[in-house]
N, C-alpha and C. Protein backbone atom coordinates (compact mmCIF):
# COMPACT_ATOMS: atom_id res chain seq x y z
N UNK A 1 -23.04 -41.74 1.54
CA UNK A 1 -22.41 -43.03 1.59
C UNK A 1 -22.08 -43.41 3.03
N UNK A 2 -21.36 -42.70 3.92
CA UNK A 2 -21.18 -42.75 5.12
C UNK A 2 -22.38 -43.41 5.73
N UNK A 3 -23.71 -42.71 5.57
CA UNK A 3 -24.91 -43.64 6.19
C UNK A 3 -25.29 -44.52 5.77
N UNK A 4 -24.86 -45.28 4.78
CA UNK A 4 -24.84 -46.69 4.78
C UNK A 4 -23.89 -47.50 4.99
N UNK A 5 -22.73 -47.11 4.94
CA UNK A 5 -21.89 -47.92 5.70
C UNK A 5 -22.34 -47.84 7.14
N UNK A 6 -22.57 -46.84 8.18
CA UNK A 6 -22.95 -46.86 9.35
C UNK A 6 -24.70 -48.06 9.70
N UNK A 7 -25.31 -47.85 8.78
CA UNK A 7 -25.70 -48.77 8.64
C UNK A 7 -26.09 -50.61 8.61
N UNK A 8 -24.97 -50.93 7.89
CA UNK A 8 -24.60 -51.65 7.91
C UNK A 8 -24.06 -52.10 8.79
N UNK A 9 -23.11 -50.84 9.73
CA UNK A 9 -22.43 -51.57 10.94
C UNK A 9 -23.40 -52.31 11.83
N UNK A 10 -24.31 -51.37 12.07
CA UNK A 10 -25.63 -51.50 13.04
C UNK A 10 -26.29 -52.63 12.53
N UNK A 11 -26.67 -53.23 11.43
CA UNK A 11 -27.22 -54.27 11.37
C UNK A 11 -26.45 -55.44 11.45
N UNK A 12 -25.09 -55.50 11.59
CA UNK A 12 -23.55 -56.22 12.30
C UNK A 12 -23.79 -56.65 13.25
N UNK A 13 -23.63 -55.35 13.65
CA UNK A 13 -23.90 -55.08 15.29
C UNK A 13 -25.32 -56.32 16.04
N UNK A 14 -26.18 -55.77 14.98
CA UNK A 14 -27.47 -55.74 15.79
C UNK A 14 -27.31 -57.73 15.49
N UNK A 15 -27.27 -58.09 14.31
CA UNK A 15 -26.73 -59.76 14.13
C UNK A 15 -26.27 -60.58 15.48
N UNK A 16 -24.63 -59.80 15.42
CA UNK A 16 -24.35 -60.38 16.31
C UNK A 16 -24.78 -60.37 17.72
N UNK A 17 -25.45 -59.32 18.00
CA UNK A 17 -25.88 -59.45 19.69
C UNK A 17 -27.26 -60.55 19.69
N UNK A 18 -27.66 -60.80 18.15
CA UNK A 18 -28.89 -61.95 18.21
C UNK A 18 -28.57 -62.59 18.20
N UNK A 19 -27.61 -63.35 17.77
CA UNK A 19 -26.58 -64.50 17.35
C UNK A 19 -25.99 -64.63 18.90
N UNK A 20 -25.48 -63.86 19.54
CA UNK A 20 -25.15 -64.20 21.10
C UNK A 20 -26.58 -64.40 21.90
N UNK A 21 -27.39 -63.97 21.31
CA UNK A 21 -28.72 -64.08 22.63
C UNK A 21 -29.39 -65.58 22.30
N UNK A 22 -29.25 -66.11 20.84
CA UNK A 22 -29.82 -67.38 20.23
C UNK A 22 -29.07 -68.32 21.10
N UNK A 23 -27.31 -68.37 20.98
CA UNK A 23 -26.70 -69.30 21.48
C UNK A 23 -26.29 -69.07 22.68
N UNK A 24 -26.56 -68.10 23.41
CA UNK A 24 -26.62 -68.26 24.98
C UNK A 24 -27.85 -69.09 25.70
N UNK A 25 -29.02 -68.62 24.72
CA UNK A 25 -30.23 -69.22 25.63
C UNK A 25 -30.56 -70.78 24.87
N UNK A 26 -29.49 -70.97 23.93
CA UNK A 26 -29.54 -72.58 23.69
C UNK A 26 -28.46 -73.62 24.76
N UNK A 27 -27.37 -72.99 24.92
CA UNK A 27 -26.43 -73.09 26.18
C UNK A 27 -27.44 -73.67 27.42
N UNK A 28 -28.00 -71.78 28.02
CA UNK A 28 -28.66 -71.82 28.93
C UNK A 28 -29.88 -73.29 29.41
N UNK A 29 -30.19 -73.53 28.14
CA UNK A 29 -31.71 -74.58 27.88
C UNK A 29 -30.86 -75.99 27.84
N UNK A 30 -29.97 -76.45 27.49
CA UNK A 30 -28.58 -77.44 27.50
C UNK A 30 -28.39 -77.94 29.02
N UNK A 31 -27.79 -76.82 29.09
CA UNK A 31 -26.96 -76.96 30.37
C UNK A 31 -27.44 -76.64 31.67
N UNK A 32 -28.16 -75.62 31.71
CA UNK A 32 -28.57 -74.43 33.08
C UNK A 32 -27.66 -73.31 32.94
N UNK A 33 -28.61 -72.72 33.26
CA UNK A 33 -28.23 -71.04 33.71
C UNK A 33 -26.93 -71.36 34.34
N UNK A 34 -26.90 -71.56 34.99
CA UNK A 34 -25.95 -72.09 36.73
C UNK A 34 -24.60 -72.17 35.78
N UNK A 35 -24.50 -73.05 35.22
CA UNK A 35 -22.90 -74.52 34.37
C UNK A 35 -22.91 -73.93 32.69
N UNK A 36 -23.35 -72.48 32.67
CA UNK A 36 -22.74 -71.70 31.14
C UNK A 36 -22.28 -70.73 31.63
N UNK A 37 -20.93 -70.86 30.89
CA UNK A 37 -20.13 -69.53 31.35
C UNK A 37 -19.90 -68.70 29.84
N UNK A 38 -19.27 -67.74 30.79
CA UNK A 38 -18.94 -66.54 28.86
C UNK A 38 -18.68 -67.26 27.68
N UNK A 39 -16.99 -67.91 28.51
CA UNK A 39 -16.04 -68.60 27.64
C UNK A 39 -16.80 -69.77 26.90
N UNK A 40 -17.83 -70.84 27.11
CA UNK A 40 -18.56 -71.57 26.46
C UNK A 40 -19.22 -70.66 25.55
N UNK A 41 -19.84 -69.79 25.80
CA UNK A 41 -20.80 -68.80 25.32
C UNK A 41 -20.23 -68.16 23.69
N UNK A 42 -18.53 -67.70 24.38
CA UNK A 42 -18.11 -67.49 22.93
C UNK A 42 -17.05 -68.46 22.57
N UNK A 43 -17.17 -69.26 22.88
CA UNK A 43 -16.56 -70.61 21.96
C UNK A 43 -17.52 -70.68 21.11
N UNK A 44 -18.65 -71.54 21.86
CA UNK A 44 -20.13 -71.68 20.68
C UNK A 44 -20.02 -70.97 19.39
N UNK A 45 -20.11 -69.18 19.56
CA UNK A 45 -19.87 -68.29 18.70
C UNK A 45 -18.92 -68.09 17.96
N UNK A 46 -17.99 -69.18 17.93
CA UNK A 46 -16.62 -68.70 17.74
C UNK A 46 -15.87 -67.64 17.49
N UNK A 47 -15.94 -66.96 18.76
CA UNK A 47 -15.84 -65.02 19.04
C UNK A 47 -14.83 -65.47 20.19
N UNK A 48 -14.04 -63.97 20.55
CA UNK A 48 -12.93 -64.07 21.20
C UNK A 48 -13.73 -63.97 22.71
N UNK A 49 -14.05 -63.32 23.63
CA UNK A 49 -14.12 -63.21 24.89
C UNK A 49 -14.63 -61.58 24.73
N UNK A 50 -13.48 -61.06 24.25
CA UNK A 50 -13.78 -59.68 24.32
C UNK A 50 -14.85 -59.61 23.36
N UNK A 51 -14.68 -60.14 22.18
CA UNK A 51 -15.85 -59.40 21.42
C UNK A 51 -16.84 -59.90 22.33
N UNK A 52 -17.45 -60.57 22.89
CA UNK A 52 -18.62 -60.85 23.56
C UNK A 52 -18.71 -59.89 24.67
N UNK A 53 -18.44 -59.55 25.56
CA UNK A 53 -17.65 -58.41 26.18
C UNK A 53 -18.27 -57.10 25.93
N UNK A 54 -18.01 -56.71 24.21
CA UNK A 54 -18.25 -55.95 23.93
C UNK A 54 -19.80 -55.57 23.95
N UNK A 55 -20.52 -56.11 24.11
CA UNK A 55 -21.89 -56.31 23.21
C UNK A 55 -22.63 -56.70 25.15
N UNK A 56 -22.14 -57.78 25.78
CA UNK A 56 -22.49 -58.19 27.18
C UNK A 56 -21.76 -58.63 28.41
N UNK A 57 -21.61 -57.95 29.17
CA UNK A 57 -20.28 -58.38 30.05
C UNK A 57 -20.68 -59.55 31.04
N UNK A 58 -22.14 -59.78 31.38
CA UNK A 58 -22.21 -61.05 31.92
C UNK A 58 -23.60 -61.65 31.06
N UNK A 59 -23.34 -62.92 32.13
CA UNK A 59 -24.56 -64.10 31.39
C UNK A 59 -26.00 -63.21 31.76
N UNK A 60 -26.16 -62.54 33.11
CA UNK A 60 -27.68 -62.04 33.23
C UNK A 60 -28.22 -60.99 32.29
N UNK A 61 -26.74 -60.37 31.65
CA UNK A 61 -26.78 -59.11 30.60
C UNK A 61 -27.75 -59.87 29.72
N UNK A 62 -26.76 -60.68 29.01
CA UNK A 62 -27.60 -61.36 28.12
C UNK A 62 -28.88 -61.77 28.06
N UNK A 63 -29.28 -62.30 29.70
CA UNK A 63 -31.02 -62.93 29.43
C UNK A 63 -31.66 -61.71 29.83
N UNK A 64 -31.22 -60.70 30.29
CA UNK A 64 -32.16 -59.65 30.48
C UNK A 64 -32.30 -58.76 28.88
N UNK A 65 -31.34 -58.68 28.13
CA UNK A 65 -31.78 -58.44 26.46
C UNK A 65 -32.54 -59.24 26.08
N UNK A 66 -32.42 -60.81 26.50
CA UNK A 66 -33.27 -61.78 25.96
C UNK A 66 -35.11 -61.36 25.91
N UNK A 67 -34.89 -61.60 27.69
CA UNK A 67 -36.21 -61.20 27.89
C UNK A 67 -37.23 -59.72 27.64
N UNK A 68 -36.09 -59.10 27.68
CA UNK A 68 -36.60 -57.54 27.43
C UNK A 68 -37.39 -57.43 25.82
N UNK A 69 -36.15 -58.08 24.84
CA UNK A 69 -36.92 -57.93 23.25
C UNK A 69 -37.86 -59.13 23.22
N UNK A 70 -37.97 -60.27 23.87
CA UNK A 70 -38.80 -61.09 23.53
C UNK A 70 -40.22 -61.00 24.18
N UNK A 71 -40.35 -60.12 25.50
CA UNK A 71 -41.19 -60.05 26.27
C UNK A 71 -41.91 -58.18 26.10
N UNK A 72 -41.30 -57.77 24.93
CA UNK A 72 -41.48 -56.25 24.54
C UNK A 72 -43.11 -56.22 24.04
N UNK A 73 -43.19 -57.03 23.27
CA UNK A 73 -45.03 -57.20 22.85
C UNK A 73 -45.77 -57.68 23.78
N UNK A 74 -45.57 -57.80 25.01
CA UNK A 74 -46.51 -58.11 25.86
C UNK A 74 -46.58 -57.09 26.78
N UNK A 75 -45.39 -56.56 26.94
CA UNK A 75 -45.60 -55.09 27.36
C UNK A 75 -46.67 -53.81 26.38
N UNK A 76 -46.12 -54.07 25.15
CA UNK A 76 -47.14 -53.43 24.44
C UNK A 76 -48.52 -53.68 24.51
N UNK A 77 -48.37 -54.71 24.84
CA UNK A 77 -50.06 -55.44 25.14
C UNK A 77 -50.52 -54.65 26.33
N UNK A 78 -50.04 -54.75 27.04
CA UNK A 78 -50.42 -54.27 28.44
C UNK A 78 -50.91 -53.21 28.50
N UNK A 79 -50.24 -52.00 27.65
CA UNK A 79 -50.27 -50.66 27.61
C UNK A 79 -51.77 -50.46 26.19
N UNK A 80 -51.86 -51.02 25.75
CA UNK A 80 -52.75 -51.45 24.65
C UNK A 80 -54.60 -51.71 25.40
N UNK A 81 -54.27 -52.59 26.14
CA UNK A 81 -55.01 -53.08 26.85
C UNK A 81 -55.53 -51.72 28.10
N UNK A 82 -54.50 -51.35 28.95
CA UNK A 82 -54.87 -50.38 29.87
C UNK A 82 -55.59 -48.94 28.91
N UNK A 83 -55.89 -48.93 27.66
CA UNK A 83 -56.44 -48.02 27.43
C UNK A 83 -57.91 -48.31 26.29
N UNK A 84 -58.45 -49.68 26.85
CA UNK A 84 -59.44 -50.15 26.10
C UNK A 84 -60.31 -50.43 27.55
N UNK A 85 -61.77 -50.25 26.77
CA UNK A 85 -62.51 -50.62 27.69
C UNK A 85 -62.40 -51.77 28.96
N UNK A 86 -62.98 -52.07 29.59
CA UNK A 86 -63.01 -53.28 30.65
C UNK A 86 -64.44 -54.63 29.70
N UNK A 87 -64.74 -54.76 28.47
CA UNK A 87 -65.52 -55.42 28.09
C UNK A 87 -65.12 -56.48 27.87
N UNK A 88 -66.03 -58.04 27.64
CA UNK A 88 -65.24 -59.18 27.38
C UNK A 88 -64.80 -59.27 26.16
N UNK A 89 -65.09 -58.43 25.40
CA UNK A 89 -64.50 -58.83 23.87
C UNK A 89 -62.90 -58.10 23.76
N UNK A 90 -62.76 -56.76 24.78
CA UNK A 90 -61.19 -56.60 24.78
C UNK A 90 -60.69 -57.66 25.78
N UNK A 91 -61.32 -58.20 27.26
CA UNK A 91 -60.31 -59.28 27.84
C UNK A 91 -59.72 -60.50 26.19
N UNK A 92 -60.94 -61.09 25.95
CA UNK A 92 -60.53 -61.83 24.65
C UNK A 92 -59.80 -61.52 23.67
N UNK A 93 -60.06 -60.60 23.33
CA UNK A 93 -58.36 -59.96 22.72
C UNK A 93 -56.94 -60.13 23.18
N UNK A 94 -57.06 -59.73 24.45
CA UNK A 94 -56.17 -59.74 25.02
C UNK A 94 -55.67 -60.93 25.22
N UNK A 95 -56.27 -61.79 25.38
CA UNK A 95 -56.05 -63.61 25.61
C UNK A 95 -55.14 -63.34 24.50
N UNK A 96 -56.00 -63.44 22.99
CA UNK A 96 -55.59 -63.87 21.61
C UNK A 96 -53.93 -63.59 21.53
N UNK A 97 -54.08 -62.34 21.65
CA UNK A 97 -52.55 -60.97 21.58
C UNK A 97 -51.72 -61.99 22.59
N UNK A 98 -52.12 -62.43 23.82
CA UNK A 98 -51.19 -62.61 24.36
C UNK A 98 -50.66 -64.25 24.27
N UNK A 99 -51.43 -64.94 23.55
CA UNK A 99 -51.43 -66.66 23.49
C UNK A 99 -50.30 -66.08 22.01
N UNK A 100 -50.43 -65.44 21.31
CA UNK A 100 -49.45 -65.26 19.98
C UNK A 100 -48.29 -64.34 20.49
N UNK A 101 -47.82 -63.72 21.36
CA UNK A 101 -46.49 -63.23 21.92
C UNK A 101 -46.02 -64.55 22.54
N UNK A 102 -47.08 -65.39 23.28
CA UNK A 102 -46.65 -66.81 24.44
C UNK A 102 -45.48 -67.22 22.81
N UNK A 103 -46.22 -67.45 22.17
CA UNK A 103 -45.78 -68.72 21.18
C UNK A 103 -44.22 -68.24 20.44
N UNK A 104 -44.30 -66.76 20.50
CA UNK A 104 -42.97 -66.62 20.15
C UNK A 104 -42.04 -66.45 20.53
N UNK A 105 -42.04 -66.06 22.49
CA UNK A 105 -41.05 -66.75 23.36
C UNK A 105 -41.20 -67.93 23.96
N UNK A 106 -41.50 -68.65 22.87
CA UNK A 106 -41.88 -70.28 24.01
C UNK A 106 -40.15 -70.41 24.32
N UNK A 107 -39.10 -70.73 23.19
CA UNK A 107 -37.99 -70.91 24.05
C UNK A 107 -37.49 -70.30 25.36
N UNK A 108 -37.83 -68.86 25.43
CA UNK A 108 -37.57 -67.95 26.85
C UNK A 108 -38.41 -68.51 27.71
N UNK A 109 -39.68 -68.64 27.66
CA UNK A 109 -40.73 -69.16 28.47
C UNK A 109 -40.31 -70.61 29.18
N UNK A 110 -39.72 -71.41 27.94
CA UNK A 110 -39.03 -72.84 28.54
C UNK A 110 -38.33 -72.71 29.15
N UNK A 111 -37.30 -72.21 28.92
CA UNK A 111 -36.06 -71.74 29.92
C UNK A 111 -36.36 -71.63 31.42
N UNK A 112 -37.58 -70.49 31.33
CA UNK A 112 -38.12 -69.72 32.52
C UNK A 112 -38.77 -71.11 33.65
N UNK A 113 -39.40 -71.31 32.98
CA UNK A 113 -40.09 -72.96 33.44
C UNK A 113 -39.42 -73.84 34.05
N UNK A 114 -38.23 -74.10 33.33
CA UNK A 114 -36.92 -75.14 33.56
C UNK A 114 -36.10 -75.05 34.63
N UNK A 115 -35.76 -73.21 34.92
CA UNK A 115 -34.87 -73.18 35.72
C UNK A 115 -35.62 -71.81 36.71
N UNK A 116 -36.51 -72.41 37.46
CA UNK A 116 -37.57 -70.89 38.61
C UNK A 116 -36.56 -70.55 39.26
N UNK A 117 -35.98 -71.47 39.79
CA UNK A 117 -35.13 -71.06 41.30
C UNK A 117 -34.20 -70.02 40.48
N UNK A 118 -33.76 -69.95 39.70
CA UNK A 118 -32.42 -69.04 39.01
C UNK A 118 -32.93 -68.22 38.71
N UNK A 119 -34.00 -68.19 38.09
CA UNK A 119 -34.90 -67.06 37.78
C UNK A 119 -35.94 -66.24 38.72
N UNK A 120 -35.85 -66.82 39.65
CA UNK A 120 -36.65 -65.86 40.75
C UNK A 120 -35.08 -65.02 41.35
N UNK A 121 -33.72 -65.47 41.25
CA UNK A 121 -32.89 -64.74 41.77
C UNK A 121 -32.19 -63.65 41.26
N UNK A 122 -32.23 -63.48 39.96
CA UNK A 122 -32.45 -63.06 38.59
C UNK A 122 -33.30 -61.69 38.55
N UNK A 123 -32.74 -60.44 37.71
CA UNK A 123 -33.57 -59.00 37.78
C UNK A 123 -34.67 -59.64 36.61
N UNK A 124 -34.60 -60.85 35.85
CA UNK A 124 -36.01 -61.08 35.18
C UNK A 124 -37.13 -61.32 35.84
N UNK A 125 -36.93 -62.14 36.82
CA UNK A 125 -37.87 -62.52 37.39
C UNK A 125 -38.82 -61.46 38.18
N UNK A 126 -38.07 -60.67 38.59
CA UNK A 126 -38.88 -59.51 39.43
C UNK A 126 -39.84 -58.61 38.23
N UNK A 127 -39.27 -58.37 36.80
CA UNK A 127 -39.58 -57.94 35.70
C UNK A 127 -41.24 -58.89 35.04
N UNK A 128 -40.56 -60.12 35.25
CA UNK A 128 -41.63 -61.22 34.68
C UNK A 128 -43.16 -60.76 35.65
N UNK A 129 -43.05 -60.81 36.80
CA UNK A 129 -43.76 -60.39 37.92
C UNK A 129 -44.73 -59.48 37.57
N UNK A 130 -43.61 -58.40 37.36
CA UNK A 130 -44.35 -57.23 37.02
C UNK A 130 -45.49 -57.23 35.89
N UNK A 131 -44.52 -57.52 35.04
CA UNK A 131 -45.73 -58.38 33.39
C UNK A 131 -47.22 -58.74 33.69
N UNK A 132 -46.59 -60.08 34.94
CA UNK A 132 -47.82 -60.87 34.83
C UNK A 132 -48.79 -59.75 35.98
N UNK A 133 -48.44 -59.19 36.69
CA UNK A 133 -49.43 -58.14 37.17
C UNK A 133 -49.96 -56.97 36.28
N UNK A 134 -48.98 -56.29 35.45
CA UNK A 134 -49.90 -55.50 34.41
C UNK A 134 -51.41 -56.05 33.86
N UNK A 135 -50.87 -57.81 33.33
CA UNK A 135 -51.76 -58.41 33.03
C UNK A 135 -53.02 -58.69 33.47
N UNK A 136 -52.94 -59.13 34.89
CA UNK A 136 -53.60 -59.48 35.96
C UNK A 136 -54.71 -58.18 35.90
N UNK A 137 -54.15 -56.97 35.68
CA UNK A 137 -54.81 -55.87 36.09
C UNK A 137 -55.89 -55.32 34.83
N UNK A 138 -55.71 -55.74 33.69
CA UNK A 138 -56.51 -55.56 32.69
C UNK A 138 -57.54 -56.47 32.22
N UNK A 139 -57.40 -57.83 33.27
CA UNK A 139 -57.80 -58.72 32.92
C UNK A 139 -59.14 -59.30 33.99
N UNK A 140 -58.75 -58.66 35.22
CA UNK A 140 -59.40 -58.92 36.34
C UNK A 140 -60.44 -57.41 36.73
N UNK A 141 -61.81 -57.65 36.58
CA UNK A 141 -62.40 -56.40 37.11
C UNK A 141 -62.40 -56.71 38.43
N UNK A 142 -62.33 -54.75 38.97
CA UNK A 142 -61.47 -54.76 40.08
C UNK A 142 -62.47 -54.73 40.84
N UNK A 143 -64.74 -54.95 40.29
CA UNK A 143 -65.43 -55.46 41.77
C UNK A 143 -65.32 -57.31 41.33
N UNK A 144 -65.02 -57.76 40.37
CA UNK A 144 -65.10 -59.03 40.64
C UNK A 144 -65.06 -59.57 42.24
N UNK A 145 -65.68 -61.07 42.28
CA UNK A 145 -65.93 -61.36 43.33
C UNK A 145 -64.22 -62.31 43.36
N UNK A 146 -63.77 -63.24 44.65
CA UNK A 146 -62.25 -64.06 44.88
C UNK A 146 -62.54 -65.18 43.34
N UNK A 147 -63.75 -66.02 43.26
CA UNK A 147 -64.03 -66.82 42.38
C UNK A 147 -63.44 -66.72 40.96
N UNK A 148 -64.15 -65.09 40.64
CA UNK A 148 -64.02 -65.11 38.69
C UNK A 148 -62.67 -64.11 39.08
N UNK A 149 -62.52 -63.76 40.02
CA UNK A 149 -60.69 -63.28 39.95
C UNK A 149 -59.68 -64.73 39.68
N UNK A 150 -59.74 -65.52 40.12
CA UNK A 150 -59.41 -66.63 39.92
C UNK A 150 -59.46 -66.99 38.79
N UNK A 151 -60.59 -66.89 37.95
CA UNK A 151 -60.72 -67.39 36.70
C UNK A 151 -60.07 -66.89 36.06
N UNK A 152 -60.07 -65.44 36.38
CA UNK A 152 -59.05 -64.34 35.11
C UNK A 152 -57.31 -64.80 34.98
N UNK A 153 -57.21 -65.12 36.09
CA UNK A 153 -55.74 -65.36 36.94
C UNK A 153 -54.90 -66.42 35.92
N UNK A 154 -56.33 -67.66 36.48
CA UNK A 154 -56.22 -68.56 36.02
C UNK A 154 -56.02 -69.07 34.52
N UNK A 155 -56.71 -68.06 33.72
CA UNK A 155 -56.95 -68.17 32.27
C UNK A 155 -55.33 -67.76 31.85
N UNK A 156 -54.49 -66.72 32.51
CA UNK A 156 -53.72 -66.17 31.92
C UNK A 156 -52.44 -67.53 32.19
N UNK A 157 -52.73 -68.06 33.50
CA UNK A 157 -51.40 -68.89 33.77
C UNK A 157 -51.95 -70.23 32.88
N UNK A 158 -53.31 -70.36 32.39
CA UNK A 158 -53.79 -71.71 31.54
C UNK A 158 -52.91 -71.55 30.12
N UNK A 159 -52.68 -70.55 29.43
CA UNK A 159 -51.70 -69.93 28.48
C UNK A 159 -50.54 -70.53 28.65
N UNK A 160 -49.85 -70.19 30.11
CA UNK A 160 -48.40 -70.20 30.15
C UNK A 160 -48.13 -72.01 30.01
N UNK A 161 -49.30 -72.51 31.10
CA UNK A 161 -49.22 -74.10 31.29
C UNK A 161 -49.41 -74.88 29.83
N UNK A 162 -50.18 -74.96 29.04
CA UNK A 162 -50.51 -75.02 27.95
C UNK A 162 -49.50 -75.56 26.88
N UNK A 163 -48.08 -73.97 27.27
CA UNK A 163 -46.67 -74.15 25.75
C UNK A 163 -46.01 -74.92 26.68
N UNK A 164 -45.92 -75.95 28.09
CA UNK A 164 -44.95 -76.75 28.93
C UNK A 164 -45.61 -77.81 28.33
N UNK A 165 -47.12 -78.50 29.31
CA UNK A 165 -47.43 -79.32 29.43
C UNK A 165 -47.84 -80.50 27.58
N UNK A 166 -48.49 -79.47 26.54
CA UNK A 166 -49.12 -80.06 25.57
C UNK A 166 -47.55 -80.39 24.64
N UNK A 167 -46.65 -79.91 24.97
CA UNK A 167 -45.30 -80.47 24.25
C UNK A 167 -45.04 -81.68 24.72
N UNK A 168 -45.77 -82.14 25.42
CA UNK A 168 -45.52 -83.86 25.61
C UNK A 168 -46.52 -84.58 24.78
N UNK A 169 -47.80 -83.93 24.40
CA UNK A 169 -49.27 -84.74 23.70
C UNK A 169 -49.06 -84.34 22.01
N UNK A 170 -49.08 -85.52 21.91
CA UNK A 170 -49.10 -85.62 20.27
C UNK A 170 -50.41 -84.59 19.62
N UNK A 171 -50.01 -84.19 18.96
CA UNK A 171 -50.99 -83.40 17.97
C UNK A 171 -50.36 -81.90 16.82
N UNK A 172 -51.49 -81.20 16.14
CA UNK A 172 -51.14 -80.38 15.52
C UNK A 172 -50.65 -79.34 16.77
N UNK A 173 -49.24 -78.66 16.76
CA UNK A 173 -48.97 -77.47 17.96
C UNK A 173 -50.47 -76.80 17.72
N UNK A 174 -49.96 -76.20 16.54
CA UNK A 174 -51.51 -75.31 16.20
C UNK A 174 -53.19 -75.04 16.55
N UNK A 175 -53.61 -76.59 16.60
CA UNK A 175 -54.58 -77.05 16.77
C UNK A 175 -54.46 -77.36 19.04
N UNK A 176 -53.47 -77.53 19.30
CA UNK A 176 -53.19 -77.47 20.80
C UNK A 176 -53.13 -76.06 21.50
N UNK A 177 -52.44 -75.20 20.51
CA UNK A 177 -52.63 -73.37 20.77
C UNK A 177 -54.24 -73.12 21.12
N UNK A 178 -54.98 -73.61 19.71
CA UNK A 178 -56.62 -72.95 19.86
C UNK A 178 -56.94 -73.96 21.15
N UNK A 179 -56.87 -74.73 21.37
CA UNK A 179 -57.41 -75.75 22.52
C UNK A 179 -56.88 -74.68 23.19
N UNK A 180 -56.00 -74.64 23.96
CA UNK A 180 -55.61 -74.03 24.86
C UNK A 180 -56.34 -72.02 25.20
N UNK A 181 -56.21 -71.88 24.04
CA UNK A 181 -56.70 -70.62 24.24
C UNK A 181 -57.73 -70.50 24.22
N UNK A 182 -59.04 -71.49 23.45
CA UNK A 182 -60.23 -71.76 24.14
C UNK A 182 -60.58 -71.36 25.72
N UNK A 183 -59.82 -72.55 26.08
CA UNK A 183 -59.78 -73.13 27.74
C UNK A 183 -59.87 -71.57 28.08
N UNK A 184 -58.70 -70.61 27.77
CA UNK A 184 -58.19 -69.54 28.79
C UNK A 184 -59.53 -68.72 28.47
N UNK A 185 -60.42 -68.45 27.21
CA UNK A 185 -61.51 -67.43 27.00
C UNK A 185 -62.76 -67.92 27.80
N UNK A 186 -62.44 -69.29 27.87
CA UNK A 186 -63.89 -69.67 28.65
C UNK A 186 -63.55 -69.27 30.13
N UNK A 187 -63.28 -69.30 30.63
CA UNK A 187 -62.15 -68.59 31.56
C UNK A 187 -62.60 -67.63 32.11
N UNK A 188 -62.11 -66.64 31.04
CA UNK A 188 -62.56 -65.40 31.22
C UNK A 188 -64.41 -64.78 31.10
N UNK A 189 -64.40 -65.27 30.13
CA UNK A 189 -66.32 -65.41 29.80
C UNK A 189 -66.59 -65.77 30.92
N UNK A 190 -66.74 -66.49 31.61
CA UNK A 190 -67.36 -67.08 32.94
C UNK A 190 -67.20 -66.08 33.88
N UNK A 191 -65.95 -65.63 33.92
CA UNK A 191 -65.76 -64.54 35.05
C UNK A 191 -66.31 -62.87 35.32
N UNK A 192 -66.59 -62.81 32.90
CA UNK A 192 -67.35 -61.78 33.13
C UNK A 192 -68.35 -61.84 33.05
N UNK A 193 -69.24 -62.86 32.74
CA UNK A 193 -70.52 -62.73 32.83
C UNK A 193 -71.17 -62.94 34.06
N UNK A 194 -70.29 -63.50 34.93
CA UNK A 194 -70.74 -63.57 36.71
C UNK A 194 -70.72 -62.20 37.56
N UNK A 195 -69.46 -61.26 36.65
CA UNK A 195 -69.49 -60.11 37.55
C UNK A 195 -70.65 -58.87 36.64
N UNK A 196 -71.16 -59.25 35.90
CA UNK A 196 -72.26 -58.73 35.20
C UNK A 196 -73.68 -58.63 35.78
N UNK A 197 -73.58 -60.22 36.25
CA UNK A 197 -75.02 -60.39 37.05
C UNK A 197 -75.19 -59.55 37.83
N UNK A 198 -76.57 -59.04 38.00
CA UNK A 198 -77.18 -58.27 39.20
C UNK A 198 -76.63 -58.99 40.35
């Protein structure tokens, strides 16, 4: 019995630190990073100070849990990826894998978009970096020529541009995802079939 009550705490637990990470980074997306403080943070929640406290003692606590669980499958990707061939059908995978992690931090991703300057000052940003170089590195063969490195580069940031820019153009999201992730495979196809050539 004990282990399910302990249980239970942990899925409490685990609630509320989602429930603080939902309405911090709706705050954050509101207002700016910059003009949300705790005390807004757990008003929103209607939680005391301390309980928030308990769980994150500042606002970067918070977006670095944010980003850490939301940006965890693309790390998996990475590591996924570094142990598959260099062929175009795993880069294309890798597009796919990574256009469907894009879509489920688009709010973190917006955020990220919204506010660079805060976020390049920020331990995410140095983290985000890192990401997009794991990426870079599974994605780019390393005799490619400056051209189809570019393309690879390019395909991965055509992804990121893609969940900003097509939220202004009317259409199915869905049907704007495959557009988009088209764009990023042709991308890549081009880049490997150039570094293929004799």
């Amino acid at each position: 019995m004990g282990g399910t009550m302990d249980g239970t705490k942990q899925r409490r637990r685990g609630n509320t630190r989602q429930r603080i990470q939902d309405v911090a980074l709706e705050l954050f997306a509101e207002q700016g990073y910059e003009k949300t403080s705790l005390r807004e943070i757990s008003e929103r929640l209607e939680v005391t100070k301390a309980a928030l406290y308990y769980h994150f003692k500042t606002k970067e606590e918070i977006l670095v849990s944010i980003f850490e669980d939301v940006s965890q499958p693309i790390e998996d990707l990475i590591e996924w990826g570094r142990q598959q061939p260099h062929t175009l059908e795993t880069k294309q995978e890798i597009l796919r894998r990574y256009s469907d992690a894009l879509a489920v931090a688009a709010p973190l991703f917006r955020f990220m978009q919204e506010n660079q300057a805060t976020v390049r000052e920020l331990r995410i940003g140095e983290m985000f970096k890192n990401r997009m170089l794991g990426m870079k590195d599974i994605l780019v063969d390393p005799d490619a020529d400056l051209v189809d490195q570019v393309r690879c580069i390019s395909a991965m940031f055509t992804l990121h541009a893609g969940m900003h820019v097509l939220s202004d153009i009317e259409g199915d999201p869905e049907a704007k995802r495959e557009a988009v992730l088209e764009v990023a495979i042709d991308l890549v196809t081009q880049a490997h079939q150039a570094t293929e050539r004799p």
